[in-house]
PDB file of N, CA and C in Angstrom:
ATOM      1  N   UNK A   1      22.323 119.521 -91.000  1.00  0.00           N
ATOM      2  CA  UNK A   1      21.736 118.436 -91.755  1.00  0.00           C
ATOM      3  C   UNK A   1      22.026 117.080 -91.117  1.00  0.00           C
ATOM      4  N   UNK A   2      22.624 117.352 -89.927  1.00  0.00           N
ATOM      5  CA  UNK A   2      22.856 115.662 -89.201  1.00  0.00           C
ATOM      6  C   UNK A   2      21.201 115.341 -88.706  1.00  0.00           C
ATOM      7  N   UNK A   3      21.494 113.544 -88.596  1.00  0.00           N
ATOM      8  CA  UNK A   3      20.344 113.378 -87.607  1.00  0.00           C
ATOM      9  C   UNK A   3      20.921 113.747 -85.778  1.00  0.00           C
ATOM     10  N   UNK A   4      22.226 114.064 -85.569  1.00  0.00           N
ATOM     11  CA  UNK A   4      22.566 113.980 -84.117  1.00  0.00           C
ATOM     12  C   UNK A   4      22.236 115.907 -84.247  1.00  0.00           C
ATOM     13  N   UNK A   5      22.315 115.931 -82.898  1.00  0.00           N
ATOM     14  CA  UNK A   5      22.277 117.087 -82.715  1.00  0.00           C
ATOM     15  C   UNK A   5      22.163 117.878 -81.046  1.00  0.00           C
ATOM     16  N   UNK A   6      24.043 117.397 -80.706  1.00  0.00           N
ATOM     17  CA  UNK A   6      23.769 117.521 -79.137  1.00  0.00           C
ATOM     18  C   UNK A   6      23.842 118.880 -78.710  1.00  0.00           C
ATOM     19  N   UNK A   7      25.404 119.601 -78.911  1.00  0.00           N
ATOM     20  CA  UNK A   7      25.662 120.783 -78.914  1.00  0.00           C
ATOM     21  C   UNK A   7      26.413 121.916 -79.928  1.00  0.00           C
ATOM     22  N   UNK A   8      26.256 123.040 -79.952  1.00  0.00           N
ATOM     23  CA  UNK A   8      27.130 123.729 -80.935  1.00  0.00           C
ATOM     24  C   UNK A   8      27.695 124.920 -80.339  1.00  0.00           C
ATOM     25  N   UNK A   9      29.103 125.135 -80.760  1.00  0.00           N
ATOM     26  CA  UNK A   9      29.670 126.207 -80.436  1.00  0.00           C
ATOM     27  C   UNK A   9      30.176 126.620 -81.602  1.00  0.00           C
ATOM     28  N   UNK A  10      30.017 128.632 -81.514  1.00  0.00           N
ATOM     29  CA  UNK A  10      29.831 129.379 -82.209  1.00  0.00           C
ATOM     30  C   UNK A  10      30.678 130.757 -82.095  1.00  0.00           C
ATOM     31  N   UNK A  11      31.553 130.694 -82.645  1.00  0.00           N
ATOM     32  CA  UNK A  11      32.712 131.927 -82.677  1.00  0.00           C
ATOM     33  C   UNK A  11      32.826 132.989 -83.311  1.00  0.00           C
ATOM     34  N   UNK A  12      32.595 134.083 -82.453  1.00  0.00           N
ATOM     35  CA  UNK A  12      31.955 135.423 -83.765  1.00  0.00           C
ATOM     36  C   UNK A  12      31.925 136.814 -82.652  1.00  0.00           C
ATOM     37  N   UNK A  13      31.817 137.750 -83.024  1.00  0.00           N
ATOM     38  CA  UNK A  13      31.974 138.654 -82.437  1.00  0.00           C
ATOM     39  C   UNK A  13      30.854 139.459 -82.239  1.00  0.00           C
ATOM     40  N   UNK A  14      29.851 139.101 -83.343  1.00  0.00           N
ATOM     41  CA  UNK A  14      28.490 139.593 -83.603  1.00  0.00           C
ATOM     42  C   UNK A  14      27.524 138.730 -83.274  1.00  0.00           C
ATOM     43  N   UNK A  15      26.911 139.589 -81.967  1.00  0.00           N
ATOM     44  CA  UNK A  15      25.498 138.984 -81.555  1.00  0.00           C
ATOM     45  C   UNK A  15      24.363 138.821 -82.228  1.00  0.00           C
ATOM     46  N   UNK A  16      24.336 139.220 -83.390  1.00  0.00           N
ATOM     47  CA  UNK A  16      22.929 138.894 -84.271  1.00  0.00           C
ATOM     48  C   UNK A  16      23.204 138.375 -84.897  1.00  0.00           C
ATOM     49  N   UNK A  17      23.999 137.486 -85.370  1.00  0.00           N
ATOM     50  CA  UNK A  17      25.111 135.813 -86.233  1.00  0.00           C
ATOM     51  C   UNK A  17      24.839 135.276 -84.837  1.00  0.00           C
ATOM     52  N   UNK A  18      25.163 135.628 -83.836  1.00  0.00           N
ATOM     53  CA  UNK A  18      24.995 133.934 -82.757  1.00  0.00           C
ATOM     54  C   UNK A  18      23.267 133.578 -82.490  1.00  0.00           C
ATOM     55  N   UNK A  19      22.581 134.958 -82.467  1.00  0.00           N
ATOM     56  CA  UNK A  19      21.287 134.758 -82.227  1.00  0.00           C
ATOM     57  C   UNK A  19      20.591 134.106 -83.488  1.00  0.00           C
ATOM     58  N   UNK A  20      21.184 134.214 -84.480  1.00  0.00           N
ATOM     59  CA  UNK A  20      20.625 133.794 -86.000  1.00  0.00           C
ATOM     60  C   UNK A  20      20.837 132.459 -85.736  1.00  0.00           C
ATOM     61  N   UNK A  21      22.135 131.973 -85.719  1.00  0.00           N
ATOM     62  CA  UNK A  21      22.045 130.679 -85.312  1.00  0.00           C
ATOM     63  C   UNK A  21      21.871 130.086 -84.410  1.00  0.00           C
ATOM     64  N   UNK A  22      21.553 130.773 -83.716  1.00  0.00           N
ATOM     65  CA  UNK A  22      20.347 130.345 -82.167  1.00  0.00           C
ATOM     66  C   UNK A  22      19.235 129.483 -83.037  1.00  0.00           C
ATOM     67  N   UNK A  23      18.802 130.586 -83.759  1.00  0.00           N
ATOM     68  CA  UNK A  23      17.362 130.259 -84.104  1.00  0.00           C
ATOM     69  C   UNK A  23      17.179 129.481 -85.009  1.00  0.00           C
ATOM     70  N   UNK A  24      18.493 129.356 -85.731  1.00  0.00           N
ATOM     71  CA  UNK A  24      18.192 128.194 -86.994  1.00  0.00           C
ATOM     72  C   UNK A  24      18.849 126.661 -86.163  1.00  0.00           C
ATOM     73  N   UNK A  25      19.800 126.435 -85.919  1.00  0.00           N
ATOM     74  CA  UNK A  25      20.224 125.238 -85.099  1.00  0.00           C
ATOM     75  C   UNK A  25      19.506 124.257 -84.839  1.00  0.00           C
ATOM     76  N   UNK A  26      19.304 123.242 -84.904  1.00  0.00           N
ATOM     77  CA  UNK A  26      18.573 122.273 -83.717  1.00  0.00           C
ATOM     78  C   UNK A  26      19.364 121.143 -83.646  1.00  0.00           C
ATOM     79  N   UNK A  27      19.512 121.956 -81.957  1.00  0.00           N
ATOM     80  CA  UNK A  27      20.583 121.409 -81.284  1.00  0.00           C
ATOM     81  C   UNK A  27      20.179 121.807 -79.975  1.00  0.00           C
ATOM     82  N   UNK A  28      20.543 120.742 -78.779  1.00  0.00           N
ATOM     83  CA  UNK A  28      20.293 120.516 -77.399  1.00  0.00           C
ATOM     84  C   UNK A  28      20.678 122.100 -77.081  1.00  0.00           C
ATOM     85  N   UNK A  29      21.825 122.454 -77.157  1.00  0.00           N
ATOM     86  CA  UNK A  29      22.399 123.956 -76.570  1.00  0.00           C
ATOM     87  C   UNK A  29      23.369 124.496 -77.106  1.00  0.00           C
ATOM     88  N   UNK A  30      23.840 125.427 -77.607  1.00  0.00           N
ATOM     89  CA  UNK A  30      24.559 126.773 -77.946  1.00  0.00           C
ATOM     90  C   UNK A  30      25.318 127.167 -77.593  1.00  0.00           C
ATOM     91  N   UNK A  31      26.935 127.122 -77.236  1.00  0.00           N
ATOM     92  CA  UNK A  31      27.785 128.020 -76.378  1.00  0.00           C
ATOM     93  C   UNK A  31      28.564 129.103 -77.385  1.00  0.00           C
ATOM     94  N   UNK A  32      29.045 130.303 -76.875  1.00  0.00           N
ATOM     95  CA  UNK A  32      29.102 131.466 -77.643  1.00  0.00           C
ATOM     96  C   UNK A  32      30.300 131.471 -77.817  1.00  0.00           C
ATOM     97  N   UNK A  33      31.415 131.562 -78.470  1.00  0.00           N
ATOM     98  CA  UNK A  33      32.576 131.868 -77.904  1.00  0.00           C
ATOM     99  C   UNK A  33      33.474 130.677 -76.912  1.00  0.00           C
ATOM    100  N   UNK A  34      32.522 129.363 -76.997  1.00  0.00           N
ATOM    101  CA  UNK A  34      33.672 128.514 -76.400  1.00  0.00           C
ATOM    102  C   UNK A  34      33.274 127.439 -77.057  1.00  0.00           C
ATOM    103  N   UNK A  35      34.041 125.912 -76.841  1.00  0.00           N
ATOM    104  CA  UNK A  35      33.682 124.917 -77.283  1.00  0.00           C
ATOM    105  C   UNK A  35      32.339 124.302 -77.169  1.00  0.00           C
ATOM    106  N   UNK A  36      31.795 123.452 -77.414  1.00  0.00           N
ATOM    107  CA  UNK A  36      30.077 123.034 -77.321  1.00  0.00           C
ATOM    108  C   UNK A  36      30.036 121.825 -76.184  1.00  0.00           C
ATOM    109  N   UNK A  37      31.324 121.581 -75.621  1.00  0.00           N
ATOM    110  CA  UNK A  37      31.375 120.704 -74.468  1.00  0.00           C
ATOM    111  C   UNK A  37      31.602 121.174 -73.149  1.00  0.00           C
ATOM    112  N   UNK A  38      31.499 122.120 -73.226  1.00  0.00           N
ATOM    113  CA  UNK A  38      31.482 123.730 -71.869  1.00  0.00           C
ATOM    114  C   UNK A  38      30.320 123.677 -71.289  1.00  0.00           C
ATOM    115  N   UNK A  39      30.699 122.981 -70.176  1.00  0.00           N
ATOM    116  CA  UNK A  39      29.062 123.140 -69.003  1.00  0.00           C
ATOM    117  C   UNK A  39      29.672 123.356 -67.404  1.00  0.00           C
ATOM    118  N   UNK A  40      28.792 123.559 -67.147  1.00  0.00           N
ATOM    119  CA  UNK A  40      28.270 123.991 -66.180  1.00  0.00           C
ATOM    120  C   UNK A  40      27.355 123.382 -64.660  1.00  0.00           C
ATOM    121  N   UNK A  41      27.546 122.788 -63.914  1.00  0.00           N
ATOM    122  CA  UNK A  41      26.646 122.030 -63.391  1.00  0.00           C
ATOM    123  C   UNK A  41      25.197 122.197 -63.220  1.00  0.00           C
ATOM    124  N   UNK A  42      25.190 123.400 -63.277  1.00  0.00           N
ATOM    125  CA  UNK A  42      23.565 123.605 -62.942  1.00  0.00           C
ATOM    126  C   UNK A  42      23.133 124.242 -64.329  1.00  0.00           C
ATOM    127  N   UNK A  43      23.420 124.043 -65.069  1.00  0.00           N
ATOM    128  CA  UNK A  43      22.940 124.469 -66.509  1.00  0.00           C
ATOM    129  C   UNK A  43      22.272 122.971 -67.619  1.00  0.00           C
ATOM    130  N   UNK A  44      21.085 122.805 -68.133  1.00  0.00           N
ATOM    131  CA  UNK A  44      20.912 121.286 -68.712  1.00  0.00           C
ATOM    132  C   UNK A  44      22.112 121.699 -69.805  1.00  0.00           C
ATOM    133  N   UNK A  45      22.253 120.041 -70.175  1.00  0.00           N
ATOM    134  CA  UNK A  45      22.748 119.905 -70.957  1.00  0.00           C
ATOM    135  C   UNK A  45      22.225 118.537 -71.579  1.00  0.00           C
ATOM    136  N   UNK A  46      22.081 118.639 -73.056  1.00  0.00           N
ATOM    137  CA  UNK A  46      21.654 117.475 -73.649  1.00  0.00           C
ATOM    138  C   UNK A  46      21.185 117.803 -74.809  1.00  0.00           C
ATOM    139  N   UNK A  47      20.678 116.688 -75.878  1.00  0.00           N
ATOM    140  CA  UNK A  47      20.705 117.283 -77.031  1.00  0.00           C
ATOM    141  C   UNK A  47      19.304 116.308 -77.580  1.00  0.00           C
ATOM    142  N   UNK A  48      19.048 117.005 -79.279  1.00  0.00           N
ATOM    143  CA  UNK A  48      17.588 116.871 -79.795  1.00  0.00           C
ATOM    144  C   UNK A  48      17.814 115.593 -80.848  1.00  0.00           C
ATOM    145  N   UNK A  49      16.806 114.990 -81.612  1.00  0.00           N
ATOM    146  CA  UNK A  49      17.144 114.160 -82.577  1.00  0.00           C
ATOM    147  C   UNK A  49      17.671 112.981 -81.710  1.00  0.00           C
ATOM    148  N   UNK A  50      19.060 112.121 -82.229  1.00  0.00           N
ATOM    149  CA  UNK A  50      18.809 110.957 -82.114  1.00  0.00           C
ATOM    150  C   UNK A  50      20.852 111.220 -81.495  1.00  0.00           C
ATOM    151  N   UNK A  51      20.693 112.822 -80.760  1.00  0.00           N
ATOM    152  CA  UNK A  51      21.618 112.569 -79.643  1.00  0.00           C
ATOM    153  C   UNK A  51      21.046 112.613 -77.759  1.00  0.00           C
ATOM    154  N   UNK A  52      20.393 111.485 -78.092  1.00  0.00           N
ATOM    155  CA  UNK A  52      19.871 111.325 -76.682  1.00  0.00           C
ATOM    156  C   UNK A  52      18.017 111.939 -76.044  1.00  0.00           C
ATOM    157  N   UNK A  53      18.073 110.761 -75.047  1.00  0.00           N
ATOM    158  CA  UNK A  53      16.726 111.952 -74.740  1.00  0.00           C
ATOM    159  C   UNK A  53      17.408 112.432 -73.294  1.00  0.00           C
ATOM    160  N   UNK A  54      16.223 113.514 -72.842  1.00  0.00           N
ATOM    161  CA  UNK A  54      16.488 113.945 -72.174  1.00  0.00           C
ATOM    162  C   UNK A  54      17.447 115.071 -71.787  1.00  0.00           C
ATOM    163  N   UNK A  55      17.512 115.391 -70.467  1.00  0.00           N
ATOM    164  CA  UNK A  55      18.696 116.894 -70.042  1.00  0.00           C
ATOM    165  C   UNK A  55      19.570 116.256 -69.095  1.00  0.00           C
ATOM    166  N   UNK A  56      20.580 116.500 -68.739  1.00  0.00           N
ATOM    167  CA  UNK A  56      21.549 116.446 -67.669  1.00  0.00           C
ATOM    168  C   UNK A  56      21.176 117.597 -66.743  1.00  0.00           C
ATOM    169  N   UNK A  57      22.038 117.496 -65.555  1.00  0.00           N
ATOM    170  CA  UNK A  57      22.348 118.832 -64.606  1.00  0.00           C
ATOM    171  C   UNK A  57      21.010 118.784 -63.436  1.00  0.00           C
ATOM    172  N   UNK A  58      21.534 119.064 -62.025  1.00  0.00           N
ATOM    173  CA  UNK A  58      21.112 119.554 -60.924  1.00  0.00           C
ATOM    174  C   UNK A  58      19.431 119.251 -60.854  1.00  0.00           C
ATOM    175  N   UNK A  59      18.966 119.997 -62.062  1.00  0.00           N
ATOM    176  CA  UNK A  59      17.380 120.117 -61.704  1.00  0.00           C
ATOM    177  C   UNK A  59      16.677 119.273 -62.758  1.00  0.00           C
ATOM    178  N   UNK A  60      17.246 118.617 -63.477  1.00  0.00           N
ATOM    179  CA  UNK A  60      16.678 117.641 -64.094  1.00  0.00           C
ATOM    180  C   UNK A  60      17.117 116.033 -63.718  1.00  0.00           C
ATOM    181  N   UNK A  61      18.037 115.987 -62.725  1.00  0.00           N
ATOM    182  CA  UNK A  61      18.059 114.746 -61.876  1.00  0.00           C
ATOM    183  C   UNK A  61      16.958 115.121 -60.760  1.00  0.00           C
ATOM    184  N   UNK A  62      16.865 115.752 -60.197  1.00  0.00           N
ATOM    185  CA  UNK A  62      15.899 116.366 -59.409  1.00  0.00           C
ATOM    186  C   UNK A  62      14.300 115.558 -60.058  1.00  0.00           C
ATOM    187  N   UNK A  63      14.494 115.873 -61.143  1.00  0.00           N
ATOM    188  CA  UNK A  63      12.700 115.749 -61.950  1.00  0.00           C
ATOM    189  C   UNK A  63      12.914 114.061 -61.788  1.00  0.00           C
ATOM    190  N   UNK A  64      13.854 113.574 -62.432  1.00  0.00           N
ATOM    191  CA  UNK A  64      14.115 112.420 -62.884  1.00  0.00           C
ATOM    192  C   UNK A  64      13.239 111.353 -61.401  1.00  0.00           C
ATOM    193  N   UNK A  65      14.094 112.261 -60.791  1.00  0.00           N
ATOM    194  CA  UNK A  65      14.240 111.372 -59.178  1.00  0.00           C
ATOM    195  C   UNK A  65      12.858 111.316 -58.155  1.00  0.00           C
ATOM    196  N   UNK A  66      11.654 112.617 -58.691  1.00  0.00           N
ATOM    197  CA  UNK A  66      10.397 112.849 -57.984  1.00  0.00           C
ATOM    198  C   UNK A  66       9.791 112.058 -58.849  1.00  0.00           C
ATOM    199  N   UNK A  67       8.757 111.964 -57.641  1.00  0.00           N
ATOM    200  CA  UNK A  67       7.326 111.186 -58.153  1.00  0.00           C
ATOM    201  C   UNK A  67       6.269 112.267 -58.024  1.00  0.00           C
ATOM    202  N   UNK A  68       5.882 113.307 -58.846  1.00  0.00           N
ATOM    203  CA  UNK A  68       4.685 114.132 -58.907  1.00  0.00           C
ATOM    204  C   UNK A  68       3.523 113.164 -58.492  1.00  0.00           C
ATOM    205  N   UNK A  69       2.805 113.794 -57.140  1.00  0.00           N
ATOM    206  CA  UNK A  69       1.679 113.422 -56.535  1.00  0.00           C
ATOM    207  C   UNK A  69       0.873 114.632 -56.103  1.00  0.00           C
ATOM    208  N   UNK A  70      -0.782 114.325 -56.196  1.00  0.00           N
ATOM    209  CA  UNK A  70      -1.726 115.466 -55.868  1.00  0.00           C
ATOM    210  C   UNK A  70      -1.967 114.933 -54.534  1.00  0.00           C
ATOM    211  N   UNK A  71      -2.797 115.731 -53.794  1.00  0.00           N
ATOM    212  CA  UNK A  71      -3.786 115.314 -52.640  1.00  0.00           C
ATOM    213  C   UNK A  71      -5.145 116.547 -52.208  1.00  0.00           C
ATOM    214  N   UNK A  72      -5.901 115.865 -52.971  1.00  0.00           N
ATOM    215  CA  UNK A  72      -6.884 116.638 -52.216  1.00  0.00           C
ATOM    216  C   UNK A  72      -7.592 116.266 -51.388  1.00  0.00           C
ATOM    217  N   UNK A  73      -8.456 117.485 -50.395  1.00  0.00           N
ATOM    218  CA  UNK A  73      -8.862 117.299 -49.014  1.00  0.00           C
ATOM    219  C   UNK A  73      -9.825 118.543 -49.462  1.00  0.00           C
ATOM    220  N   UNK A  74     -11.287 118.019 -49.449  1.00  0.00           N
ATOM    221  CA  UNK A  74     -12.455 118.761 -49.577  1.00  0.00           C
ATOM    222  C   UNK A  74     -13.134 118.356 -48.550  1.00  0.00           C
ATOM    223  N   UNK A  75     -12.985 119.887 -47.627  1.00  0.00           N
ATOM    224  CA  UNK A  75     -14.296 119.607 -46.329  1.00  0.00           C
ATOM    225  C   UNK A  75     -15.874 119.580 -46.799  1.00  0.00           C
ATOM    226  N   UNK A  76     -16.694 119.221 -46.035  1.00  0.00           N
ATOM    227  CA  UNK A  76     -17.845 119.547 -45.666  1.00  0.00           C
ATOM    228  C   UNK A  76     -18.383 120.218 -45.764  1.00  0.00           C
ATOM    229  N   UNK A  77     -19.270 120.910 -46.403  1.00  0.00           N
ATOM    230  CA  UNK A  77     -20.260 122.697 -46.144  1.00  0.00           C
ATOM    231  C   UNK A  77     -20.681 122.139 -45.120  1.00  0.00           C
ATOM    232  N   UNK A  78     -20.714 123.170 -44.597  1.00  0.00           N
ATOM    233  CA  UNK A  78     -21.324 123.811 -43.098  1.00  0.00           C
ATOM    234  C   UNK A  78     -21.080 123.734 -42.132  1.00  0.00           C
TER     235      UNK A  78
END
C-alpha cells in the first residue's frame, strides 16, 4: 500500500508464497531468501511508483548511453 516501491525481499521456503508474491507486489524486483538490497551488476535494478524511474546495471547504462538510429539504402530496379 506504499506509493514507493523499489525492492522486496521475501523469506520462505515455499516457492508458490514467493511466486504469489511475485505476482501481487509492485515493486522494481524481488529477492528470495535475501535482503531486497542484493544485486548484482548485471542484473537491473530499480523500482516502480514514485521510487525512481528507470533501471540500473550494465545494459541499461548501455541503452541510456545509445542513440538508436535507422539507415536506409534502397537501390534502383534494374
Amino acid at each position: 500500500d506504499s506509493k514507493f516501491g523499489l525492492q522486496a525481499g521475501i523469506f520462505t521456503r515455499d516457492l508458490f508464497k514467493s511466486l504469489d508474491a511475485w505476482d501481487r507486489l509492485d515493486v522494481g524486483g524481488v529477492v528470495i531468501n535475501d535482503v531486497p538490497s542484493y544485486r548484482v551488476d548485471n542484473m537491473p535494478y530499480g523500482g516502480v511508483k514514485d521510487s525512481g524511474l528507470g533501471r540500473e546495471g550494465i545494459r541499461f547504462a548501455m541503452e541510456d548511453m545509445t542513440e538508436i538510429r535507422n539507415l536506409v539504402v534502397r537501390r534502383r530496379p534494374g
